[in-house]
C-alpha atoms as a PDB file:
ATOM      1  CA  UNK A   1      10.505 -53.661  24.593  1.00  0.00           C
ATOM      2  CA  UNK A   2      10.301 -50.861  22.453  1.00  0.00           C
ATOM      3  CA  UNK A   3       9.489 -51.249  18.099  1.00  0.00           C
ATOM      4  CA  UNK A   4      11.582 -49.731  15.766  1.00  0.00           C
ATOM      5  CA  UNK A   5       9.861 -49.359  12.204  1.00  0.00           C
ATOM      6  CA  UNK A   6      13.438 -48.976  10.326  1.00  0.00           C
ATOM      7  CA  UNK A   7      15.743 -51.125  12.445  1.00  0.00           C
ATOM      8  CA  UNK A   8      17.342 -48.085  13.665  1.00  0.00           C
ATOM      9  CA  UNK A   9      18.441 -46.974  10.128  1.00  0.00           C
ATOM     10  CA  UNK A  10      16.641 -44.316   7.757  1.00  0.00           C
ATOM     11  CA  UNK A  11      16.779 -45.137   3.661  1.00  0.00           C
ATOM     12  CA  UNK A  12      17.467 -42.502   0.984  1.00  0.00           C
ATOM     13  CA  UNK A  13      13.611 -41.664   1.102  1.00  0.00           C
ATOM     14  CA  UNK A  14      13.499 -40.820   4.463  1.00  0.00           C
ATOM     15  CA  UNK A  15      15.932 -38.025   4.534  1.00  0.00           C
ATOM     16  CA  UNK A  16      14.369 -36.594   1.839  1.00  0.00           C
ATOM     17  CA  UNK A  17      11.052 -36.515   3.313  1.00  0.00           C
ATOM     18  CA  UNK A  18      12.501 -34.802   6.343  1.00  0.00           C
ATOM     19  CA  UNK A  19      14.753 -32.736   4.528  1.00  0.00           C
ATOM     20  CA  UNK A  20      11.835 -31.121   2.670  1.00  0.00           C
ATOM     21  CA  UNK A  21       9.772 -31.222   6.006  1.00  0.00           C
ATOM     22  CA  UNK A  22      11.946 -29.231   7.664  1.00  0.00           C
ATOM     23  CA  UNK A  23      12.881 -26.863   4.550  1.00  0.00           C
ATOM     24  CA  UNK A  24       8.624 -26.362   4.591  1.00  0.00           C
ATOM     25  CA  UNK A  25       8.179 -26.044   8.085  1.00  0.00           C
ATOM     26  CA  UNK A  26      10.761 -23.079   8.517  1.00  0.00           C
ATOM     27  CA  UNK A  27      10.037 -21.201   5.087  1.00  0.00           C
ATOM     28  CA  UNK A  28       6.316 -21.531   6.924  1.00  0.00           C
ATOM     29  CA  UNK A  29       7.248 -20.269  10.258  1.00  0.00           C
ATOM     30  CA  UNK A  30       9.641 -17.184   8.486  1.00  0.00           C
ATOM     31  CA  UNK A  31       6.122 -16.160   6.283  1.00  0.00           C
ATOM     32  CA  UNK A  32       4.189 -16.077   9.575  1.00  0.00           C
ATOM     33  CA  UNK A  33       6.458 -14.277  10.959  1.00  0.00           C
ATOM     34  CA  UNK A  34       7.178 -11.445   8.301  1.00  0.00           C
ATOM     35  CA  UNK A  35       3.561 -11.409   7.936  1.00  0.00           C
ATOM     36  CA  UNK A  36       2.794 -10.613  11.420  1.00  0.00           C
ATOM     37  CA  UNK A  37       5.364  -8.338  12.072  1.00  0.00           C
ATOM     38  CA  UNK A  38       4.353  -6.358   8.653  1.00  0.00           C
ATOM     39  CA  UNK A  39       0.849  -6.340   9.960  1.00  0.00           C
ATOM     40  CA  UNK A  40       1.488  -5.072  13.483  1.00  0.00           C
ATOM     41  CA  UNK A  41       4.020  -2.679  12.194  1.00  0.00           C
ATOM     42  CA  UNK A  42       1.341  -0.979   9.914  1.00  0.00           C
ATOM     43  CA  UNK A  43      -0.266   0.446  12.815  1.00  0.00           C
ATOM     44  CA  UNK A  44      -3.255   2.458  11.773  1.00  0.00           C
ATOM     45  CA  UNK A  45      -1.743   3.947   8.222  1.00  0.00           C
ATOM     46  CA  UNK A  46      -4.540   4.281   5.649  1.00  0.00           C
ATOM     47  CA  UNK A  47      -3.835   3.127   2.586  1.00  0.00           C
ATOM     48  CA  UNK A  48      -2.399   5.133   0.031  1.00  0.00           C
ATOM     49  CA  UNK A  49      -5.176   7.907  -1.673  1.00  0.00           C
ATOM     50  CA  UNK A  50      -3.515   9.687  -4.830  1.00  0.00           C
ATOM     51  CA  UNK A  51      -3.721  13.164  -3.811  1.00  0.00           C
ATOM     52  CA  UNK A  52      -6.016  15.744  -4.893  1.00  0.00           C
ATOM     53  CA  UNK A  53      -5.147  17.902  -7.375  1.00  0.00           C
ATOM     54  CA  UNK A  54      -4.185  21.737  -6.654  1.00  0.00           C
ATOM     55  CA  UNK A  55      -7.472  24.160  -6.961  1.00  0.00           C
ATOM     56  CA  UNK A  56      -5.091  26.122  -9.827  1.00  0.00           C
ATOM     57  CA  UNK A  57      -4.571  22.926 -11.693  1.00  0.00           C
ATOM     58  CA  UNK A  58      -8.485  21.786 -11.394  1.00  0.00           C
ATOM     59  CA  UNK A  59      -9.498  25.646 -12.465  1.00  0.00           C
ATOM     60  CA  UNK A  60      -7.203  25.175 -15.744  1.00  0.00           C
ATOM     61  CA  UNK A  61      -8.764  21.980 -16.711  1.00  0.00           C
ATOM     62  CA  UNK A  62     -12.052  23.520 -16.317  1.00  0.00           C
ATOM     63  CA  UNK A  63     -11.221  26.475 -18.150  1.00  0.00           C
ATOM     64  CA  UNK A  64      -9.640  24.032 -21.065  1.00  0.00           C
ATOM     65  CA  UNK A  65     -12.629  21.917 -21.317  1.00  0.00           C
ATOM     66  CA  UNK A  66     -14.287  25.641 -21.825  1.00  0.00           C
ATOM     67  CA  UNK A  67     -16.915  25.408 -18.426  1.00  0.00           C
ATOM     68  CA  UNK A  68     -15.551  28.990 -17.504  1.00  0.00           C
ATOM     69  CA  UNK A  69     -14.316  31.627 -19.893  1.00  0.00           C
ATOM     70  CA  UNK A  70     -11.855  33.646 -19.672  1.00  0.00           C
ATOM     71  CA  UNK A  71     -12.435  36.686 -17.074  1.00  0.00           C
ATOM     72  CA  UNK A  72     -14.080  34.285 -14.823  1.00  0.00           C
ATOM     73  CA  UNK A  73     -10.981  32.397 -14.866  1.00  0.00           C
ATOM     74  CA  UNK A  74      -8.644  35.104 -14.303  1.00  0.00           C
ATOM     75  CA  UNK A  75     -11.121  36.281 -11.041  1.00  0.00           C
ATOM     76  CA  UNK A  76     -11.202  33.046  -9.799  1.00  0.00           C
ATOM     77  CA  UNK A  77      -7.464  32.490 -10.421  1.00  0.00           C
ATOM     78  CA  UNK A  78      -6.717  36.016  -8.753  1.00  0.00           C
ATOM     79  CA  UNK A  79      -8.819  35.091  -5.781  1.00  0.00           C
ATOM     80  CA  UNK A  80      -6.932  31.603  -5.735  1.00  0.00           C
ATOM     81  CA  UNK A  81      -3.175  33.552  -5.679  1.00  0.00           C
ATOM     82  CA  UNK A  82      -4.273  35.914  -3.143  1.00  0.00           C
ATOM     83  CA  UNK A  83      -3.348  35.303   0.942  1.00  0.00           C
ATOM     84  CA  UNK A  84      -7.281  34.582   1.180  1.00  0.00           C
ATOM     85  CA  UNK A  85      -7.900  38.052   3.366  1.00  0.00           C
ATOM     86  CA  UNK A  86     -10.453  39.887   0.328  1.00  0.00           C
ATOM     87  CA  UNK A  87     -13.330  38.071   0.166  1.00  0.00           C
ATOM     88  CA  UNK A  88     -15.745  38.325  -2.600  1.00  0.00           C
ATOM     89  CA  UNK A  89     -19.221  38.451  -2.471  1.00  0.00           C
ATOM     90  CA  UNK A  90     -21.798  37.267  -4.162  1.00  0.00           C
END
């Protein structure tokens, strides 16, 4: 013969316990499950990197915080705006 702990019949307190049991259990499985398929998903993305400045931008500051002056900016600037084939040298 088989024991019953409730005589076949669940009080108030027991639905409630399984009601929030279950509500746990499946807002548990949905997380591991967003979670994993976020993660596998990523692939092999880096993470984002703010993006260097452009070499025009980064020769302005440097002429604003005065480290060139003002024909070496211009050359350097020229040299900057040009399609790269006239090389200077040094």
């Amino acid at each position: 013969m088989m024991m019953y702990w409730n005589q076949h019949d669940m009080s108030g307190w027991d639905w409630f316990a399984m009601s929030i049991g279950s509500v746990l259990l499946w807002t548990v499985l949905v997380a591991v499950a967003v979670l994993l398929f976020r993660t596998l998903s990523r692939g092999t993305q880096h993470p984002h990197t703010p993006a260097a400045p452009p070499p025009e931008r980064v020769l302005a500051d440097r002429f604003a915080r005065g480290e060139l002056d003002e024909d070496e900016y211009r050359n350097r600037l020229a040299v900057l705006r040009t399609d790269g084939s006239r090389q200077t040298e040094r």
